[in-house]
PDB file of N, CA and C in Angstrom:
ATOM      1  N   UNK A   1      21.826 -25.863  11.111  1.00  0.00           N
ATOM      2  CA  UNK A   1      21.269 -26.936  10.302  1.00  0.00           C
ATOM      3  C   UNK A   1      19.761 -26.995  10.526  1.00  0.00           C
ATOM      4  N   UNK A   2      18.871 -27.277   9.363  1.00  0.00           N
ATOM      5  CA  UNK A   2      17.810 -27.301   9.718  1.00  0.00           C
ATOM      6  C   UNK A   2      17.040 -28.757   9.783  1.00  0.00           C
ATOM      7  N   UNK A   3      15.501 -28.673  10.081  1.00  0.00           N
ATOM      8  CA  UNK A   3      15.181 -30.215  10.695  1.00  0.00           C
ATOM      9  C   UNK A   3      13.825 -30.247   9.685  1.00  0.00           C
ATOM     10  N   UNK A   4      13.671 -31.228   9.324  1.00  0.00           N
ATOM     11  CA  UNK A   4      12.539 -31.358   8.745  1.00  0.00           C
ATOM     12  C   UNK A   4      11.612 -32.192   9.242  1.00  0.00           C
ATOM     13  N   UNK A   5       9.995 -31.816   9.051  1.00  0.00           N
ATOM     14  CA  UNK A   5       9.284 -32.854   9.811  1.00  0.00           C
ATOM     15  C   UNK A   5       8.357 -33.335   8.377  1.00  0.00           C
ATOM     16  N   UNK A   6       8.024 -34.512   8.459  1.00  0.00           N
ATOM     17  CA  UNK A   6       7.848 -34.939   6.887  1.00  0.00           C
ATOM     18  C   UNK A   6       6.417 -35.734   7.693  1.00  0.00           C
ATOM     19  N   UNK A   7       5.529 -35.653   6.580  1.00  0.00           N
ATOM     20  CA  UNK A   7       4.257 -36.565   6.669  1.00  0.00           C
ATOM     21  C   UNK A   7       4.006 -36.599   5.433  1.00  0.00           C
ATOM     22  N   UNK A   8       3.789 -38.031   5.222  1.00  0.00           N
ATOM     23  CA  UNK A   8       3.102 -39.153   4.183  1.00  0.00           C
ATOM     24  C   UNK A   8       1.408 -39.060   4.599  1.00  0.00           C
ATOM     25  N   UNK A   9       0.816 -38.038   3.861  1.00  0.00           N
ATOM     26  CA  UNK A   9      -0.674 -38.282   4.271  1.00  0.00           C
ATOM     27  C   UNK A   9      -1.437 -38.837   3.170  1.00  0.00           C
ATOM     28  N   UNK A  10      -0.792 -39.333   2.413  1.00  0.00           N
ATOM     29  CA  UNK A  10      -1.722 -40.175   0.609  1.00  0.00           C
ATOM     30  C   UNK A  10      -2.520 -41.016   1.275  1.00  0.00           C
ATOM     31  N   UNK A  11      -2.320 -41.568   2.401  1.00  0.00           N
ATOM     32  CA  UNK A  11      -3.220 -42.680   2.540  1.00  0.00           C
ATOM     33  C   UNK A  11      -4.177 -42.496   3.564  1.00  0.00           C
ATOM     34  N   UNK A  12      -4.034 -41.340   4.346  1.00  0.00           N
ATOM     35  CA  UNK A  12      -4.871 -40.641   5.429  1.00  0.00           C
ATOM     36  C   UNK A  12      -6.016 -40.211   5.056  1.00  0.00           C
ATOM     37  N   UNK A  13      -7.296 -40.537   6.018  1.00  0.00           N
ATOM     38  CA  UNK A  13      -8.207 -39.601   5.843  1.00  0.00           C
ATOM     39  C   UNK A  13      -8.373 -38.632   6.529  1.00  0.00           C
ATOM     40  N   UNK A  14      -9.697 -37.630   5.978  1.00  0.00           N
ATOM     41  CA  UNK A  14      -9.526 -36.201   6.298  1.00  0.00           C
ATOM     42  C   UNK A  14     -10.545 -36.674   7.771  1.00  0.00           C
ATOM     43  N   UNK A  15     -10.038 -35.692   8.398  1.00  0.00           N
ATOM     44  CA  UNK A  15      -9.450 -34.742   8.640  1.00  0.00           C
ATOM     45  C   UNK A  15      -8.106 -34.301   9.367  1.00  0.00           C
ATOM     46  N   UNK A  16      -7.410 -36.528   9.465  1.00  0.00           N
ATOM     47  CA  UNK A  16      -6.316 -36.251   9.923  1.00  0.00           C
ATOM     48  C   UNK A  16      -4.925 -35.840   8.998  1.00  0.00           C
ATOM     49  N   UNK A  17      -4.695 -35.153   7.798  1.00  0.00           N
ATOM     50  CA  UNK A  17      -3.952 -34.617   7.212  1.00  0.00           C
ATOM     51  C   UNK A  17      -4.042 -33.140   7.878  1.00  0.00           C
ATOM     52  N   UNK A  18      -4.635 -32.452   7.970  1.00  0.00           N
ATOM     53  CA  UNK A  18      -5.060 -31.622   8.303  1.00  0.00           C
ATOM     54  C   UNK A  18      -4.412 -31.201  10.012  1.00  0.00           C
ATOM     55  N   UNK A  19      -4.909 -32.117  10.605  1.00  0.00           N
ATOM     56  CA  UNK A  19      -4.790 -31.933  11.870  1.00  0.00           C
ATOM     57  C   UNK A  19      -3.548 -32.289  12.150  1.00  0.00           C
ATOM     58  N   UNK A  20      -2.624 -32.544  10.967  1.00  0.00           N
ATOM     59  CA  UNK A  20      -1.311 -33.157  11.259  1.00  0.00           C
ATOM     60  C   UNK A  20      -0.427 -32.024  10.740  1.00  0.00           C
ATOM     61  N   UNK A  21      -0.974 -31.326  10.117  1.00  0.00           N
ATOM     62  CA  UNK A  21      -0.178 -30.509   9.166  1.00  0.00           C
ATOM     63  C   UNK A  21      -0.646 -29.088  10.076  1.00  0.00           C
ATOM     64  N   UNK A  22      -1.231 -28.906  10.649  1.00  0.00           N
ATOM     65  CA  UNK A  22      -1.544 -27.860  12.111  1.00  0.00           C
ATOM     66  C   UNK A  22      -0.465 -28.019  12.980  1.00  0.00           C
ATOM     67  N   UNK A  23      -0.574 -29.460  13.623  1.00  0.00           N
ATOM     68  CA  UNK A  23       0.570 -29.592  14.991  1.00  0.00           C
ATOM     69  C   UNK A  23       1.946 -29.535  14.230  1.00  0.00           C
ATOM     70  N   UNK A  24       2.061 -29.755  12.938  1.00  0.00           N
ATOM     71  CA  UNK A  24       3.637 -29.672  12.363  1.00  0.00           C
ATOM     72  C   UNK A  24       4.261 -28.230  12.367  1.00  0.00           C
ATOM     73  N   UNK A  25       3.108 -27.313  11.530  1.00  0.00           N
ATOM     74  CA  UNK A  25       3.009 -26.102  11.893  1.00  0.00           C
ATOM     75  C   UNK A  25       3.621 -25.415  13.107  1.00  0.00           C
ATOM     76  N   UNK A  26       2.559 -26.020  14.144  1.00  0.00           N
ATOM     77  CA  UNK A  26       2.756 -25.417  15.240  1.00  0.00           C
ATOM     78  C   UNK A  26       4.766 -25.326  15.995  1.00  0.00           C
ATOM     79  N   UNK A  27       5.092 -26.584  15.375  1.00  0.00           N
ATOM     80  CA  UNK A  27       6.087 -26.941  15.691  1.00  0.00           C
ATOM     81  C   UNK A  27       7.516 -26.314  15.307  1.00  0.00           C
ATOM     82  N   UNK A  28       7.469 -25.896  13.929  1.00  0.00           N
ATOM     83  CA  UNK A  28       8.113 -25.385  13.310  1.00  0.00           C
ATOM     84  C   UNK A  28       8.910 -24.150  14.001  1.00  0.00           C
ATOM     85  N   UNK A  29       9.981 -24.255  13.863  1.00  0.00           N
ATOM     86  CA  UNK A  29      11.646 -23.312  14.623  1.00  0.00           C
ATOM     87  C   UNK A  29      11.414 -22.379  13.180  1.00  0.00           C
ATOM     88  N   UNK A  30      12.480 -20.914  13.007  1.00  0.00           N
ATOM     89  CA  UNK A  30      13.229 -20.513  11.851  1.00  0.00           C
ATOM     90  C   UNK A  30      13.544 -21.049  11.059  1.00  0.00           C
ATOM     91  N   UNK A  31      14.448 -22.332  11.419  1.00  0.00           N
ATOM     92  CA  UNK A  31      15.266 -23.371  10.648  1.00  0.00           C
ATOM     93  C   UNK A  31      14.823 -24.330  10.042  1.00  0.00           C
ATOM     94  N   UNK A  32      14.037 -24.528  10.480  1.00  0.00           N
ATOM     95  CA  UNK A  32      13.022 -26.672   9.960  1.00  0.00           C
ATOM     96  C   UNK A  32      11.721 -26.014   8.992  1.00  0.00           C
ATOM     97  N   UNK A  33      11.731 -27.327   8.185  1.00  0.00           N
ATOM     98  CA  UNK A  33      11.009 -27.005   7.040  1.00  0.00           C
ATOM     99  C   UNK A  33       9.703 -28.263   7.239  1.00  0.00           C
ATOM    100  N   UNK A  34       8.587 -28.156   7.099  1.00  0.00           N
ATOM    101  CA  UNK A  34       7.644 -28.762   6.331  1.00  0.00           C
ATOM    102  C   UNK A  34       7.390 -29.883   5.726  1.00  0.00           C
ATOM    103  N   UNK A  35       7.556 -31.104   5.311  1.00  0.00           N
ATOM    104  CA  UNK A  35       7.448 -31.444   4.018  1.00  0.00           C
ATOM    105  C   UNK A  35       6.328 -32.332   4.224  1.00  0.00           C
ATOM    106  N   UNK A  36       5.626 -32.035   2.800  1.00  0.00           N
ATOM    107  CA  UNK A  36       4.276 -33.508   3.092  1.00  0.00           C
ATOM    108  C   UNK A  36       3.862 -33.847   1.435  1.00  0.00           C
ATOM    109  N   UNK A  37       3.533 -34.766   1.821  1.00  0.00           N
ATOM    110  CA  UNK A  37       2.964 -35.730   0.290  1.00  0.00           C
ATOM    111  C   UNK A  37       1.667 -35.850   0.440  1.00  0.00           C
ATOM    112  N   UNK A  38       0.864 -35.497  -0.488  1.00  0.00           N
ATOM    113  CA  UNK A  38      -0.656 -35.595  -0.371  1.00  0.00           C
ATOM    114  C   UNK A  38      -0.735 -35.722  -1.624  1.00  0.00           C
ATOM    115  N   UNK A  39      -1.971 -36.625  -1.797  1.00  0.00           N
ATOM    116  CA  UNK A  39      -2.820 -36.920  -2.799  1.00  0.00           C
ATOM    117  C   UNK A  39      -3.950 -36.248  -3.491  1.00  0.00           C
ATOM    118  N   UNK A  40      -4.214 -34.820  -2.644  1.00  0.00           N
ATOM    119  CA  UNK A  40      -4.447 -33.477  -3.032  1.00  0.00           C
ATOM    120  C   UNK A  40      -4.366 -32.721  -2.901  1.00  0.00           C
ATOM    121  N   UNK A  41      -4.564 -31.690  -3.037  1.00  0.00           N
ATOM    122  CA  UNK A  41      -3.901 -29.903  -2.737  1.00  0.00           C
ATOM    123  C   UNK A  41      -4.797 -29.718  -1.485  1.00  0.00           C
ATOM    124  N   UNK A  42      -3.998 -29.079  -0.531  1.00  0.00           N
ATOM    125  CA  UNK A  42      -4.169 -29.309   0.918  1.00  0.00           C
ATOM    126  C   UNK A  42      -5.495 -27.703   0.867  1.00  0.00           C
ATOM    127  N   UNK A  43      -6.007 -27.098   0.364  1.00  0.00           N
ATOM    128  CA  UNK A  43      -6.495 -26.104   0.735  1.00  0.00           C
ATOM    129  C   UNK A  43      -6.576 -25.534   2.095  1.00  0.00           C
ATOM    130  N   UNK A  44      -7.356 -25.853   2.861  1.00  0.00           N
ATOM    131  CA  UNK A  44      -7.001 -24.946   4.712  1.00  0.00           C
ATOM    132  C   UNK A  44      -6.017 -25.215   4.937  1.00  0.00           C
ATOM    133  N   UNK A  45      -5.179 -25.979   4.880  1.00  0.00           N
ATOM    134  CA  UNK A  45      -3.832 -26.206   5.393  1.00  0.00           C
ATOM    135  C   UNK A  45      -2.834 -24.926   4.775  1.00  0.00           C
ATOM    136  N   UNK A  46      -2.962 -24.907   3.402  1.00  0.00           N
ATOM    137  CA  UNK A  46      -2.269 -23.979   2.614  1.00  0.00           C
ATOM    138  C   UNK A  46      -2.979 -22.539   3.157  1.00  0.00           C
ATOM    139  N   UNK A  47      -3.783 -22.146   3.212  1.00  0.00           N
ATOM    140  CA  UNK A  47      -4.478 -21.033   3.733  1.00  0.00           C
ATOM    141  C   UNK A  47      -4.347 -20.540   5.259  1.00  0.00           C
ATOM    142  N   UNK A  48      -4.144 -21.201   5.549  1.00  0.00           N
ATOM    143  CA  UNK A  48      -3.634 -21.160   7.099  1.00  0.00           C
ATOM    144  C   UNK A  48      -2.277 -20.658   7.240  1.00  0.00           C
ATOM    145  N   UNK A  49      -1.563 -21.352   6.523  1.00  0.00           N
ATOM    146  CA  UNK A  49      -0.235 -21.516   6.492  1.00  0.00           C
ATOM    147  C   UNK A  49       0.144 -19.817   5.885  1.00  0.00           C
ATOM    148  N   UNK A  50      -0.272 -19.110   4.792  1.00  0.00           N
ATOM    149  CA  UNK A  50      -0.384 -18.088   4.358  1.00  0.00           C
ATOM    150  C   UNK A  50      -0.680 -17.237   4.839  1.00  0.00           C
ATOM    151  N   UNK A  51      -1.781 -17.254   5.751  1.00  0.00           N
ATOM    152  CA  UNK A  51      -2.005 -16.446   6.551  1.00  0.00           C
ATOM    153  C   UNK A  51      -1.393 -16.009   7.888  1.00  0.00           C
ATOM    154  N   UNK A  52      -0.252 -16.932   8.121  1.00  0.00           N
ATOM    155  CA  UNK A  52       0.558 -16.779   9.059  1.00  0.00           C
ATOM    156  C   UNK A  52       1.660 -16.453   8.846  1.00  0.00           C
ATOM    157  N   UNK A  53       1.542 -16.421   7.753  1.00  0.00           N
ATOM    158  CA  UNK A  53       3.218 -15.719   6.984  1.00  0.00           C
ATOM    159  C   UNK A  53       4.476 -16.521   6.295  1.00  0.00           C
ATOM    160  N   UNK A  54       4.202 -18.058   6.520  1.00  0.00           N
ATOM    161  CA  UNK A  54       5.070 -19.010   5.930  1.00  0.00           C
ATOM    162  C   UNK A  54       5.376 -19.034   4.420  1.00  0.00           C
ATOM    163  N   UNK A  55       6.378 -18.995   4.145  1.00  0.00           N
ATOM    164  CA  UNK A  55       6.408 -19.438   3.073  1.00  0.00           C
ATOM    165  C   UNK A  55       6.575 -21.068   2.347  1.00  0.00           C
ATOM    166  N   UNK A  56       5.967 -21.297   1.017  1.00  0.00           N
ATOM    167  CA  UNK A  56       5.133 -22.253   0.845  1.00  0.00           C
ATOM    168  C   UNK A  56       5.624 -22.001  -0.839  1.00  0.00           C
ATOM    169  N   UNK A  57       6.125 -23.716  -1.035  1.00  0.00           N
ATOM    170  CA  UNK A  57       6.053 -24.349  -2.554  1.00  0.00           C
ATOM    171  C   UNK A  57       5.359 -25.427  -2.408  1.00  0.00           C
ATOM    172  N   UNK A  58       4.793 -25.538  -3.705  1.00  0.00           N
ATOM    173  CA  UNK A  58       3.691 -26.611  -3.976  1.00  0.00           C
ATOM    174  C   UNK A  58       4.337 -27.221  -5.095  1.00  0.00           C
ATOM    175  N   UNK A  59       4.252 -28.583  -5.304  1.00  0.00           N
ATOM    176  CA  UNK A  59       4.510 -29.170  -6.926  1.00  0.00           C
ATOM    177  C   UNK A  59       3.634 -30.012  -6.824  1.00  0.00           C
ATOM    178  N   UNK A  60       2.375 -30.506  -8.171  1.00  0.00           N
ATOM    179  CA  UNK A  60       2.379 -31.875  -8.116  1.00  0.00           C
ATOM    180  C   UNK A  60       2.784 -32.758  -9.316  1.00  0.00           C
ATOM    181  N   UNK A  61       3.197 -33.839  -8.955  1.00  0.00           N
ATOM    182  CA  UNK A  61       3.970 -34.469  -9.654  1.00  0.00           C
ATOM    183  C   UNK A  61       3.225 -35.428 -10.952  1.00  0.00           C
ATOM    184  N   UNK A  62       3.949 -35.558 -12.084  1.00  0.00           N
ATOM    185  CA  UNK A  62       2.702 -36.402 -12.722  1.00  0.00           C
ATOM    186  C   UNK A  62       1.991 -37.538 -12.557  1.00  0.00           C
ATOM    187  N   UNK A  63       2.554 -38.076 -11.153  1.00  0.00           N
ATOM    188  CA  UNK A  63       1.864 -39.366 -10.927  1.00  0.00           C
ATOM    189  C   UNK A  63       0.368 -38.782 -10.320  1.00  0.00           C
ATOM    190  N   UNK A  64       0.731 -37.315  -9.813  1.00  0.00           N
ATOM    191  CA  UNK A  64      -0.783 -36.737  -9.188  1.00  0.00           C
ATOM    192  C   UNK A  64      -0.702 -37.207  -7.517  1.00  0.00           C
ATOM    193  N   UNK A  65       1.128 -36.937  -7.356  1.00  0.00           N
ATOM    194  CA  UNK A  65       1.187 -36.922  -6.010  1.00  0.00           C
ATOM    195  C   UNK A  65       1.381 -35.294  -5.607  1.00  0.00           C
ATOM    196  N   UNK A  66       1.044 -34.427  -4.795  1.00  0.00           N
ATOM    197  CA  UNK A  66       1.350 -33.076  -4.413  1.00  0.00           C
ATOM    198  C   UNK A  66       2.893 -33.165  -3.092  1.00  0.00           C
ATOM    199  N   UNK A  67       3.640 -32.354  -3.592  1.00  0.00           N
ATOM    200  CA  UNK A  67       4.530 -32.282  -2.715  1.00  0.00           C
ATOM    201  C   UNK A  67       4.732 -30.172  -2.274  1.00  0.00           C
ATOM    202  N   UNK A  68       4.285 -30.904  -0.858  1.00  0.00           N
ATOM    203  CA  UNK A  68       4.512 -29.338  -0.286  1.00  0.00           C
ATOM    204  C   UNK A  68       5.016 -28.977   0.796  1.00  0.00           C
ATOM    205  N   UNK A  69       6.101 -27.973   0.791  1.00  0.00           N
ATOM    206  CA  UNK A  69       7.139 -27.498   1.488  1.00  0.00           C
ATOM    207  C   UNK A  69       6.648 -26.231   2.193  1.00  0.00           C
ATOM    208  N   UNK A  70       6.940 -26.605   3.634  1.00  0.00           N
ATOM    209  CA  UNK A  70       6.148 -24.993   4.009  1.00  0.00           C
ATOM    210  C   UNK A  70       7.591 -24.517   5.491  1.00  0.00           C
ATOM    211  N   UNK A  71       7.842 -23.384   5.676  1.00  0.00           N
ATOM    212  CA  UNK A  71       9.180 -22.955   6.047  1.00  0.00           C
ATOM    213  C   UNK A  71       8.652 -21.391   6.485  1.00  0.00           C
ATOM    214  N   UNK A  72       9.112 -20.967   7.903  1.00  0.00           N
ATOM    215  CA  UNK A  72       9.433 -20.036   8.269  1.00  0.00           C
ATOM    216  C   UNK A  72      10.180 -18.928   7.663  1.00  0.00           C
ATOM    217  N   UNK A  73      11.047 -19.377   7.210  1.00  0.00           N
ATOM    218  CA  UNK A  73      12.662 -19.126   6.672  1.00  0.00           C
ATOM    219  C   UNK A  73      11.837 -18.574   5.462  1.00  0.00           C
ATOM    220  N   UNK A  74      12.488 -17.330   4.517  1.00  0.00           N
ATOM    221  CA  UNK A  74      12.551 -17.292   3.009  1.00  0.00           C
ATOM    222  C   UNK A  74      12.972 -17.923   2.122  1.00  0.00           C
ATOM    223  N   UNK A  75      13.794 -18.900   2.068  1.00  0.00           N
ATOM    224  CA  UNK A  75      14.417 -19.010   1.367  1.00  0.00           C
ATOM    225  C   UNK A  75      14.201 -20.613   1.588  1.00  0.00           C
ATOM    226  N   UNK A  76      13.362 -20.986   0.093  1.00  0.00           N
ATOM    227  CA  UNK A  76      12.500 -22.470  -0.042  1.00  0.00           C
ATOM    228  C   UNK A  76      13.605 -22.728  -1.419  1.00  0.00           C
ATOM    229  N   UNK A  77      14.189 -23.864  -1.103  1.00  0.00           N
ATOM    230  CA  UNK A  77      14.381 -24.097  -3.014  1.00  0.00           C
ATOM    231  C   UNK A  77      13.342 -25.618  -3.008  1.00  0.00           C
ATOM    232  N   UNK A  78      13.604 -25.492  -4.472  1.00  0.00           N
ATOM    233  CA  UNK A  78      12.806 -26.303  -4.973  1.00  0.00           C
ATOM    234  C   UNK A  78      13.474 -27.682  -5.451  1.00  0.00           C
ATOM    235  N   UNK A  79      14.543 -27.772  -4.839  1.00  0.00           N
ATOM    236  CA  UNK A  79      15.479 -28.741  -5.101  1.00  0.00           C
ATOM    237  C   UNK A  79      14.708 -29.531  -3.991  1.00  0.00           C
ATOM    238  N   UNK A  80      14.351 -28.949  -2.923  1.00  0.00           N
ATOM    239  CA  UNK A  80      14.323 -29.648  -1.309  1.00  0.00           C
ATOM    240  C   UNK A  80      12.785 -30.850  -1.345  1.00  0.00           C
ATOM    241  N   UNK A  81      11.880 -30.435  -2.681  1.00  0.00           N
ATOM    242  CA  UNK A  81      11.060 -31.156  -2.566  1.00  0.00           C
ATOM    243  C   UNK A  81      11.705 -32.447  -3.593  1.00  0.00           C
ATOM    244  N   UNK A  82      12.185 -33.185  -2.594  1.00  0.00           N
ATOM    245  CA  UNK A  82      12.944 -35.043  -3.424  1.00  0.00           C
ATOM    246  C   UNK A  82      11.852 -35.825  -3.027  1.00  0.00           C
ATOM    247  N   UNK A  83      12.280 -36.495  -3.721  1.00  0.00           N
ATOM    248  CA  UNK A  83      11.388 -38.014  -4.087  1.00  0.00           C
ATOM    249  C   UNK A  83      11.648 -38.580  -2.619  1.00  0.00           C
ATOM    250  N   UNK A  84      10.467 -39.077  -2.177  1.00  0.00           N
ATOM    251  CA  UNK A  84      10.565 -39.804  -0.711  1.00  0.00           C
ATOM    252  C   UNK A  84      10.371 -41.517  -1.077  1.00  0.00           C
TER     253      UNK A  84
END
């Protein structure tokens, strides 16, 4: 079973989205997934994350919330990014 670690950063400032979405990173097993809500497209976070080999879905939603899923594992559906 896997574990998810979830952060609400819409209301955070920078540079603690960032620095939150590093230690989540860091944290991350095979199994546990990612999830975060931001109010914009995370750029270094996403770049980082890529560069380490994760795989990574992005949506943003039409309210112009971003929901992004980032996972060790291959296999991301897109079902997994729900409404929080």
């Amino acid at each position: 079973m896997s574990g998810r670690i979830f952060l609400d950063a819409r209301e955070l400032e920078h540079p603690v989205p960032l620095e939150r979405g590093i230690a989540a990173l860091r944290r991350l097993n095979d199994t546990d997934h990612f999830y975060m809500l931001h109010r914009k497209y995370p750029v270094p976070l996403i770049d980082m994350a890529q560069a380490q080999g994760f795989n990574i879905r992005t949506e943003e939603r039409p309210e112009g919330v971003w929901h992004i899923l980032i996972a060790r594992h291959a296999k991301i559906d897109r079902e997994e990014l729900v409404d929080v």
